[in-house]
C-alpha atoms as a PDB file:
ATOM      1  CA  UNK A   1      -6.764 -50.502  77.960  1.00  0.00           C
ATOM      2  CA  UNK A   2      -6.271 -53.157  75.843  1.00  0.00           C
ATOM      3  CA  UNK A   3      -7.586 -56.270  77.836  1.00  0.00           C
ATOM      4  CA  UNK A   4     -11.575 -54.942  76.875  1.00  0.00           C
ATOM      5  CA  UNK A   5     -11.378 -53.565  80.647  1.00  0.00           C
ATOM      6  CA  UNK A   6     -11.970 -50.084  77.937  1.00  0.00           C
ATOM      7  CA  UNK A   7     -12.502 -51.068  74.643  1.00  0.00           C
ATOM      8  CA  UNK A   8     -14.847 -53.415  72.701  1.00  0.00           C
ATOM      9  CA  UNK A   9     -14.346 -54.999  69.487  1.00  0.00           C
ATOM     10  CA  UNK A  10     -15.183 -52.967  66.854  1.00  0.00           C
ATOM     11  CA  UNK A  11     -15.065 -53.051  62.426  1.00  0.00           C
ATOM     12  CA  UNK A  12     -11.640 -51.623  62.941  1.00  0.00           C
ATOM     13  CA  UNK A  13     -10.246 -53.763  65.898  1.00  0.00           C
ATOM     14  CA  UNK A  14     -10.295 -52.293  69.595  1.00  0.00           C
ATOM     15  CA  UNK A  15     -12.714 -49.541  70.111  1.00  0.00           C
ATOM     16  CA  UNK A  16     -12.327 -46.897  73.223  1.00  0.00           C
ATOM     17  CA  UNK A  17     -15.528 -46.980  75.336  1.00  0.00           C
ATOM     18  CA  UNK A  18     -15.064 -45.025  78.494  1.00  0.00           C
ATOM     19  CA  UNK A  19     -13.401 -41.576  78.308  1.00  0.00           C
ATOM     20  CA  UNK A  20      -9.638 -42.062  80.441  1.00  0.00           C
ATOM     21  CA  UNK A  21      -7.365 -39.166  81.227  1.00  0.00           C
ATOM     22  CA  UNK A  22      -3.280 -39.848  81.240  1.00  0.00           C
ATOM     23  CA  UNK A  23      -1.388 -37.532  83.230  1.00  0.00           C
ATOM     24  CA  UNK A  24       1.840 -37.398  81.166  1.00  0.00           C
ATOM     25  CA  UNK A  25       3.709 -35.656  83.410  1.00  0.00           C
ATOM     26  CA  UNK A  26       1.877 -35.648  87.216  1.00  0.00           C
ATOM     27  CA  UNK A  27       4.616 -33.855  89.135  1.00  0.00           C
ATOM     28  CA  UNK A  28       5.105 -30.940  86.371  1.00  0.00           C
ATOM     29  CA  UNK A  29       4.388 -27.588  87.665  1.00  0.00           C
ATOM     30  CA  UNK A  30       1.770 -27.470  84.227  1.00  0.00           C
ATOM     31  CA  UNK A  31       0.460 -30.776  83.994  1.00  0.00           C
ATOM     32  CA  UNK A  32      -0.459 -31.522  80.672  1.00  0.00           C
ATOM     33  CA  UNK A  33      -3.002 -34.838  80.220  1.00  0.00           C
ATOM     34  CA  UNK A  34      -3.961 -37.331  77.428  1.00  0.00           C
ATOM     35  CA  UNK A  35      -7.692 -37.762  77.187  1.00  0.00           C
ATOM     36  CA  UNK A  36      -8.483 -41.034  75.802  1.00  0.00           C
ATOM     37  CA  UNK A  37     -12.136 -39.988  73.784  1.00  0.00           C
ATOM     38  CA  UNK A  38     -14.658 -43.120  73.199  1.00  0.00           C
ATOM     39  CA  UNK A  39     -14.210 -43.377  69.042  1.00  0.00           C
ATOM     40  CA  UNK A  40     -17.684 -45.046  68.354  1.00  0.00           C
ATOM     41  CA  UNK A  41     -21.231 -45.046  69.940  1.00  0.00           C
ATOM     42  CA  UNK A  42     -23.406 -48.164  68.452  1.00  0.00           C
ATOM     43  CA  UNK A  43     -21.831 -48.376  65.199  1.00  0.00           C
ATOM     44  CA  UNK A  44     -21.172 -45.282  64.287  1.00  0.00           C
ATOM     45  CA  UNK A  45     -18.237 -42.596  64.656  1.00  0.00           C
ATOM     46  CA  UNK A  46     -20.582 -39.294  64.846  1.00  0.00           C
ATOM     47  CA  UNK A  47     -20.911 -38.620  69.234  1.00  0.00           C
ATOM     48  CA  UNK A  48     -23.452 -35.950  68.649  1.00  0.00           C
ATOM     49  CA  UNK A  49     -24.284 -33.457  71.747  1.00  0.00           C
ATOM     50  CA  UNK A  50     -21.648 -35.658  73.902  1.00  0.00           C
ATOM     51  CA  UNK A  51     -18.951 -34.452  72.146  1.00  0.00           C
ATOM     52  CA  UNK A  52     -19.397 -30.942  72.632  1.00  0.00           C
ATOM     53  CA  UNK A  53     -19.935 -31.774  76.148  1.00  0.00           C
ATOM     54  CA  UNK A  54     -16.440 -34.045  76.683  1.00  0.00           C
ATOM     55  CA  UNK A  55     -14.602 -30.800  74.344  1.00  0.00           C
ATOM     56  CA  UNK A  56     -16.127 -28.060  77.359  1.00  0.00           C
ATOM     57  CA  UNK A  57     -14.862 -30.892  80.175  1.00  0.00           C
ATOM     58  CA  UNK A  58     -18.685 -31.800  81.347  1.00  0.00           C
ATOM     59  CA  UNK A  59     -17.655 -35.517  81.482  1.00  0.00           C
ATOM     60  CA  UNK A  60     -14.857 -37.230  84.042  1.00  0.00           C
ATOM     61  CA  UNK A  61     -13.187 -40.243  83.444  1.00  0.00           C
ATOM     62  CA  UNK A  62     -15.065 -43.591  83.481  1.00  0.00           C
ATOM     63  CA  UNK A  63     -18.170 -41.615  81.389  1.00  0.00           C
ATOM     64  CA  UNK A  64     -19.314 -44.083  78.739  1.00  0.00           C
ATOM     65  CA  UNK A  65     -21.553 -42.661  76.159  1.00  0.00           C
ATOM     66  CA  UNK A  66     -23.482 -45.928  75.396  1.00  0.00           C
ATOM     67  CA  UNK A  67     -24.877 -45.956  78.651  1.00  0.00           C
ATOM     68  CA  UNK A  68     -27.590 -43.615  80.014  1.00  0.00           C
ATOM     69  CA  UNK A  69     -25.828 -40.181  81.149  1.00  0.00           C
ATOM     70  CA  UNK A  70     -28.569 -40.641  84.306  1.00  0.00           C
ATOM     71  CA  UNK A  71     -26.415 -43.371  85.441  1.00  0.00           C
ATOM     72  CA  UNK A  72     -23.522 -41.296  85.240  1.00  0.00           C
ATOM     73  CA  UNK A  73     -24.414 -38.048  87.063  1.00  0.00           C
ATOM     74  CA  UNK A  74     -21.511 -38.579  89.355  1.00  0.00           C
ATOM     75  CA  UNK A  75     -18.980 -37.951  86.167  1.00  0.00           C
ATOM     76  CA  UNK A  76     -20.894 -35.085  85.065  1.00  0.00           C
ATOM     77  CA  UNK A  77     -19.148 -31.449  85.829  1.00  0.00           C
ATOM     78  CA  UNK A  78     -21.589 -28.860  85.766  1.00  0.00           C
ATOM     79  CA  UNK A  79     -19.177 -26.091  85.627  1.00  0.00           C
ATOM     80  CA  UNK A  80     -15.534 -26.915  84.325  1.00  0.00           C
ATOM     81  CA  UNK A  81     -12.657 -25.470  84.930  1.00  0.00           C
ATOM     82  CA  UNK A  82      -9.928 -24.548  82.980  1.00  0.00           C
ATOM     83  CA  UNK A  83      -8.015 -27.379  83.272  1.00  0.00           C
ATOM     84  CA  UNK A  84     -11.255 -30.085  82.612  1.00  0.00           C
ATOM     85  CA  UNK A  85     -11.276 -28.792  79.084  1.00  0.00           C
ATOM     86  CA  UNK A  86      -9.880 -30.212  76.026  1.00  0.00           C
ATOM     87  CA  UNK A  87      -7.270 -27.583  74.223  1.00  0.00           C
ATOM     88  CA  UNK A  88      -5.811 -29.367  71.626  1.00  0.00           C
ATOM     89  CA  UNK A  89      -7.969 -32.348  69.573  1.00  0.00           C
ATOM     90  CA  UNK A  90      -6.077 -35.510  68.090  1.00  0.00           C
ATOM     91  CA  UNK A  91      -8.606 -37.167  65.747  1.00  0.00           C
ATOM     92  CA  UNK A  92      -7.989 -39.953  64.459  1.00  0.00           C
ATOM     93  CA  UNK A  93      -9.276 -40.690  61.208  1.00  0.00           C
ATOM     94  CA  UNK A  94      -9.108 -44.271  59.382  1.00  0.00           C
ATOM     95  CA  UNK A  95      -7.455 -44.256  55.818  1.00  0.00           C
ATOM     96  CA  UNK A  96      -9.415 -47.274  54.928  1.00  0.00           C
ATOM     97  CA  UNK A  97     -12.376 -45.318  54.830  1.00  0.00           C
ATOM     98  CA  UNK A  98     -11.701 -42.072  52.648  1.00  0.00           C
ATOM     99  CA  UNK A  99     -14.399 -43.283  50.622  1.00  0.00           C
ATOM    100  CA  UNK A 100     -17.436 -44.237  53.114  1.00  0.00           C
ATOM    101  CA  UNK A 101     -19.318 -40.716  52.469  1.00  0.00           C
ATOM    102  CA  UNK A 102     -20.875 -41.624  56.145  1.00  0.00           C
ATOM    103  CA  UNK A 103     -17.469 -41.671  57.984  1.00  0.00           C
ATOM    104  CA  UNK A 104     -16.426 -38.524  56.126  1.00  0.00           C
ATOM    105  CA  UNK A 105     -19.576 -36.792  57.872  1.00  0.00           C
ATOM    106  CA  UNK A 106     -19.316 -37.629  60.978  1.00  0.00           C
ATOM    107  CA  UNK A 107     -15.689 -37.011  60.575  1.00  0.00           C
ATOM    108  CA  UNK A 108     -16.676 -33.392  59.390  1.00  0.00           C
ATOM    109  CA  UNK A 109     -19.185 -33.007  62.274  1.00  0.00           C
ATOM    110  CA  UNK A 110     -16.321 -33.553  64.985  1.00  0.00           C
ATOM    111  CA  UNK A 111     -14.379 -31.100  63.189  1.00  0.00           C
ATOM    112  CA  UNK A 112     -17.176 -28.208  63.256  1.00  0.00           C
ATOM    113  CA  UNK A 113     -17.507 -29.028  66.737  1.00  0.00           C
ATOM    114  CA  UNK A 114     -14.171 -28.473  67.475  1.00  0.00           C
ATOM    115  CA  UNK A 115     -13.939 -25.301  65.411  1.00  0.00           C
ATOM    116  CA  UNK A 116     -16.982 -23.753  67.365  1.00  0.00           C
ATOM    117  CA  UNK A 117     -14.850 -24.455  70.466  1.00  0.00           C
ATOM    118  CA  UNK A 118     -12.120 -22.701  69.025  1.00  0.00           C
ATOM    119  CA  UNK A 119      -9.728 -26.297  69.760  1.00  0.00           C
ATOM    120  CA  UNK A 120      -7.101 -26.635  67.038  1.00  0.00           C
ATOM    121  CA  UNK A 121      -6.816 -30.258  65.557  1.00  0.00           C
ATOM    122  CA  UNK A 122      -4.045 -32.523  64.644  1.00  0.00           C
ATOM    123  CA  UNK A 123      -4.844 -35.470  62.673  1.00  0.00           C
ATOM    124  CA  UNK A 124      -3.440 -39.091  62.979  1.00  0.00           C
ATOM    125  CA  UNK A 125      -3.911 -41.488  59.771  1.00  0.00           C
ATOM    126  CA  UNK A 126      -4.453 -44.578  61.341  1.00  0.00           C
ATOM    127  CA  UNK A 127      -3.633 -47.788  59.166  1.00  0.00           C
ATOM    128  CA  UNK A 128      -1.448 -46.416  56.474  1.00  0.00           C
ATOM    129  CA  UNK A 129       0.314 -49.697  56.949  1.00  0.00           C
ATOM    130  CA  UNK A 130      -2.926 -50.710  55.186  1.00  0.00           C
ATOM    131  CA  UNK A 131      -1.932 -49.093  52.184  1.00  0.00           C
ATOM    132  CA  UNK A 132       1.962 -50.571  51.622  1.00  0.00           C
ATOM    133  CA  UNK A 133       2.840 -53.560  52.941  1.00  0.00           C
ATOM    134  CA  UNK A 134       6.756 -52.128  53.186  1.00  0.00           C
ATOM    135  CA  UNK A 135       5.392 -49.984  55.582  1.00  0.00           C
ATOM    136  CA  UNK A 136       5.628 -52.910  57.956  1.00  0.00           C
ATOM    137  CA  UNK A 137       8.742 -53.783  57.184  1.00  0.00           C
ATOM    138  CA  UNK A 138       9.864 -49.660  58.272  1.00  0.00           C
ATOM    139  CA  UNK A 139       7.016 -47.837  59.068  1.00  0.00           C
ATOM    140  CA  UNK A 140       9.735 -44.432  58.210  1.00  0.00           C
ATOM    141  CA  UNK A 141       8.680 -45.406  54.946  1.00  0.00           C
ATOM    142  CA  UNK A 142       5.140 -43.731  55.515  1.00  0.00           C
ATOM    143  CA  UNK A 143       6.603 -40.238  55.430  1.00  0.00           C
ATOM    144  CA  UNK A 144       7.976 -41.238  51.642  1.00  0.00           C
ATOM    145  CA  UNK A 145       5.153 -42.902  50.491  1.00  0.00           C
ATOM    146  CA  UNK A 146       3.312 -42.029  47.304  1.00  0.00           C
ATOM    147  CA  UNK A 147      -0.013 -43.791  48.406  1.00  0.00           C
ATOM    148  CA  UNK A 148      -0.069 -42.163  51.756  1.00  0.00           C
ATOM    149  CA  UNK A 149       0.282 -38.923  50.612  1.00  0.00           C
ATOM    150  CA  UNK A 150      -2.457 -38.893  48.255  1.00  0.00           C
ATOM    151  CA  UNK A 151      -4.306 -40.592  51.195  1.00  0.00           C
ATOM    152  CA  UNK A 152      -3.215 -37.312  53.107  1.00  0.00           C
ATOM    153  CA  UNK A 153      -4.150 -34.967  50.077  1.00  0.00           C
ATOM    154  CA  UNK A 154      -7.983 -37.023  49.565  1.00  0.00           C
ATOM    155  CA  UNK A 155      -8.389 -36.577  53.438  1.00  0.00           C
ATOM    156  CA  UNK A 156      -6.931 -32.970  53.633  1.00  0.00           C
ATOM    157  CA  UNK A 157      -9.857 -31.830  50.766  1.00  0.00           C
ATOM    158  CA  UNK A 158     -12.282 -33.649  52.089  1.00  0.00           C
ATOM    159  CA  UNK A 159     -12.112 -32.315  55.746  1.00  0.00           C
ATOM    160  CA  UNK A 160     -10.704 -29.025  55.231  1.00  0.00           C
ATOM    161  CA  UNK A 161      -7.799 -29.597  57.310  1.00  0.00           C
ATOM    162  CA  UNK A 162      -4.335 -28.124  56.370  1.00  0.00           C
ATOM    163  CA  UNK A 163      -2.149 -31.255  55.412  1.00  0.00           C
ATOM    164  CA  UNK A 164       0.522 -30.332  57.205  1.00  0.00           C
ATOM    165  CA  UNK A 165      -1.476 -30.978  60.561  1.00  0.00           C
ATOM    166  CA  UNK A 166      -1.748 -34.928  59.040  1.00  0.00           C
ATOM    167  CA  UNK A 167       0.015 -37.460  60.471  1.00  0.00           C
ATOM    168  CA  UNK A 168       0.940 -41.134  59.554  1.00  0.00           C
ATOM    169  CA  UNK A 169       0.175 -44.295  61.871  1.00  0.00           C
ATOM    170  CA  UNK A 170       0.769 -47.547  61.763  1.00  0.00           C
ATOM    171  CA  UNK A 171      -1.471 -50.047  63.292  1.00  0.00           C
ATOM    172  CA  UNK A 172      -0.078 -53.325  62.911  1.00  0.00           C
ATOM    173  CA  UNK A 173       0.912 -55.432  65.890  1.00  0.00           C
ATOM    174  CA  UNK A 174       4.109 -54.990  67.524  1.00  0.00           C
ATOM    175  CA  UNK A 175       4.946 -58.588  66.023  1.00  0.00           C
ATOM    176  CA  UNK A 176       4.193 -57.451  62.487  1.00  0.00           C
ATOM    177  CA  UNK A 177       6.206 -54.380  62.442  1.00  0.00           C
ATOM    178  CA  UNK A 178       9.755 -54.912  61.310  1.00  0.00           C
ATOM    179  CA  UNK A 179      10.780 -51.698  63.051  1.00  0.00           C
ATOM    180  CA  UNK A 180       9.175 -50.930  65.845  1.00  0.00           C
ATOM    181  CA  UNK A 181      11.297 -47.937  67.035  1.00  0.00           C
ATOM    182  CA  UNK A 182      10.133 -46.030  63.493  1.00  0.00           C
ATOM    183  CA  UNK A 183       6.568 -46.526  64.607  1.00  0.00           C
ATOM    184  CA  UNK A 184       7.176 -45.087  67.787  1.00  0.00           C
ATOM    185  CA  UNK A 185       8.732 -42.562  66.533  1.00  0.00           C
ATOM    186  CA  UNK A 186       5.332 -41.556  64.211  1.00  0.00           C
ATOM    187  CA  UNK A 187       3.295 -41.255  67.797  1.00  0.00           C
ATOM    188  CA  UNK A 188       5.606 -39.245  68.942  1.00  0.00           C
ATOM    189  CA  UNK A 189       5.637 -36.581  66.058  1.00  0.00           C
ATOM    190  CA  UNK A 190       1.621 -36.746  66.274  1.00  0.00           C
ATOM    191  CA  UNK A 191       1.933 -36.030  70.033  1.00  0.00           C
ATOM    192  CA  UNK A 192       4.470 -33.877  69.616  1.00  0.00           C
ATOM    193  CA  UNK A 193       2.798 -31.178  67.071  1.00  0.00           C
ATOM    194  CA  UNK A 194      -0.367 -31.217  69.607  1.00  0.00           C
ATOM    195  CA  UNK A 195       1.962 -29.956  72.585  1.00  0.00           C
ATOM    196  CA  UNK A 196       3.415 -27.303  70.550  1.00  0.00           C
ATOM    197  CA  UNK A 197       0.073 -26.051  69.715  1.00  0.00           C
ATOM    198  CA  UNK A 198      -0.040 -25.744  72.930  1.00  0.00           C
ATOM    199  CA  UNK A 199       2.882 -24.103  74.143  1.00  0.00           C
ATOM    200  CA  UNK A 200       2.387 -21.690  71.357  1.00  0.00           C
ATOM    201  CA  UNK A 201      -0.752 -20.429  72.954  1.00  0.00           C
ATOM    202  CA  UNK A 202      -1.696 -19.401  76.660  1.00  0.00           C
ATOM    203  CA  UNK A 203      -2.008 -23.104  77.985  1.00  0.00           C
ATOM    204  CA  UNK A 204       2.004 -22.778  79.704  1.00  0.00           C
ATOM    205  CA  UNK A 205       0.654 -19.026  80.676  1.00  0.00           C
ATOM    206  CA  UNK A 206      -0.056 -18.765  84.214  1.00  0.00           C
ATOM    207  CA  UNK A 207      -1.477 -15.704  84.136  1.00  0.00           C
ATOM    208  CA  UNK A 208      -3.305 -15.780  80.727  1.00  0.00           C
ATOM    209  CA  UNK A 209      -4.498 -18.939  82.289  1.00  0.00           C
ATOM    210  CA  UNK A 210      -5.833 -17.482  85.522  1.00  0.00           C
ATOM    211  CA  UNK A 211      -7.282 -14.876  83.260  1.00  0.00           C
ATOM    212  CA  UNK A 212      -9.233 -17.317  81.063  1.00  0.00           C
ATOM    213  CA  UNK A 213     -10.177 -19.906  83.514  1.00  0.00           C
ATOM    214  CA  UNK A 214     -12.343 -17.000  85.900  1.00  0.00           C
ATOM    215  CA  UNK A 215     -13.750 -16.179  82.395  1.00  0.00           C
ATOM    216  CA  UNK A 216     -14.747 -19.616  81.669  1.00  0.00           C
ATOM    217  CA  UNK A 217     -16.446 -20.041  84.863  1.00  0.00           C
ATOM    218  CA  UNK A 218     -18.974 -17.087  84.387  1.00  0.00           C
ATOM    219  CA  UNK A 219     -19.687 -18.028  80.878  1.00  0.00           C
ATOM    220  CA  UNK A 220     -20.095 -21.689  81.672  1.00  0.00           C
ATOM    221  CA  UNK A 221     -23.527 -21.815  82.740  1.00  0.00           C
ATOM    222  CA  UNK A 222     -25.159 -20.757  79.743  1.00  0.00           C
ATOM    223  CA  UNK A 223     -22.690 -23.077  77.048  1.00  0.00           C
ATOM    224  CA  UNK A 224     -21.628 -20.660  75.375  1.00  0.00           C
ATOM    225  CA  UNK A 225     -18.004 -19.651  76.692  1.00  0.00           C
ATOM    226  CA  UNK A 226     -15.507 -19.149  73.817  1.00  0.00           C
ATOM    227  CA  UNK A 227     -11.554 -17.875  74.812  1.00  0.00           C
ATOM    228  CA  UNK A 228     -11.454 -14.221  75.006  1.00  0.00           C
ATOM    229  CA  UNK A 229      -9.352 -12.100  72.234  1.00  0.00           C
ATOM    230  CA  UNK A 230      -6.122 -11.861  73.605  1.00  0.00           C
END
């Protein structure tokens, strides 16, 4: 991913361009995937209409949104199935720009996206390491800091998002970071809280999940499916 073979160059260092799917574990009985989402479009963070699309699981991997979807008809799913949708969103939201009122919207715009879809969100806080250099030195110390949680507390407000669904990052280099384990370990409790979300609800269901994914399919045609009460 990072050799530009995905990503670009971008105002806050290597941008995703091509949706990717990770498999995290492909021999699992309930195989639970990573989808990589392309973070800006020209400049800005807002992907409109594609994002809806890539929540529903209309788009494969390899679909880049800067390029004409035309061109990409043979990534395009017509009707997904249960398992080509997103269940659980991971945004990632830069603490360098709680102020940029532009950012915030599009930001916001994801979010309502999301909600229509009736996805649950976790948020990462990328470059926190921005905001205390002794973050470097332990990136633990982002879980104490007084300047990241008021970074939490702005972002929380701003986007309506419980705080306790923020979490920390560090962004630095591997060579930068004094502890490197400790920033691991901050990925991990990200990742973590989305997979409970998810084993809290009917994704590790088989039959809830058989249930929902034949409902999915007759509702798909018109764009407007939305999980059934339970």
């Amino acid at each position: 991913m990072f050799q530009h073979a995905l990503v670009r160059s971008g105002n806050t260092g290597s941008v995703t361009t091509q949706l990717t799917k990770y498999p995290l574990n492909p021999r699992a009985s309930h195989v639970v995937s990573v989808w990589d989402l392309p973070g800006f479009v020209e400049g800005k963070t807002y992907l409109g209409d594609q994002f809806a699309q890539i929540l529903k699981g209309h788009w494969e991997t390899g679909y880049n949104p800067t390029l004409s979807q035309d061109d990409q008809e043979n990534k395009y799913t017509p009707v997904p199935t249960f398992k080509d949708r997103v269940h659980a969103l991971i945004l990632l939201v830069n603490v360098l720009q709680v102020d940029v009122v532009g950012y915030i919207q599009d930001m916001q715009r994801h979010i309502k996206v999301a909600d229509e879809n009736n996805i649950p969100i976790v948020v990462g806080l990328t470059y926190v390491d921005r905001l205390d250099d002794e973050i470097l030195i332990d990136p633990s110390l982002a879980l104490r800091s007084i300047k990241v949680k008021e970074a939490l507390d702005e972002f929380s407000k701003k986007l309506g998002i419980d705080r306790r669904e923020f979490f920390p990052l560090v962004n630095a280099w591997t060579n930068e970071i004094g502890n490197t384990l400790a920033r691991d370990v901050l990925i991990y409790t990200l990742l973590k809280r989305a997979l409970d979300i998810l084993e809290g609800s009917f994704f590790y269901k088989p039959a809830t999940a058989e249930k929902l994914e034949k409902y999915l399919q007759s509702q798909a045609k018109n764009g407007t499916a939305t999980a059934p009460s339970k």
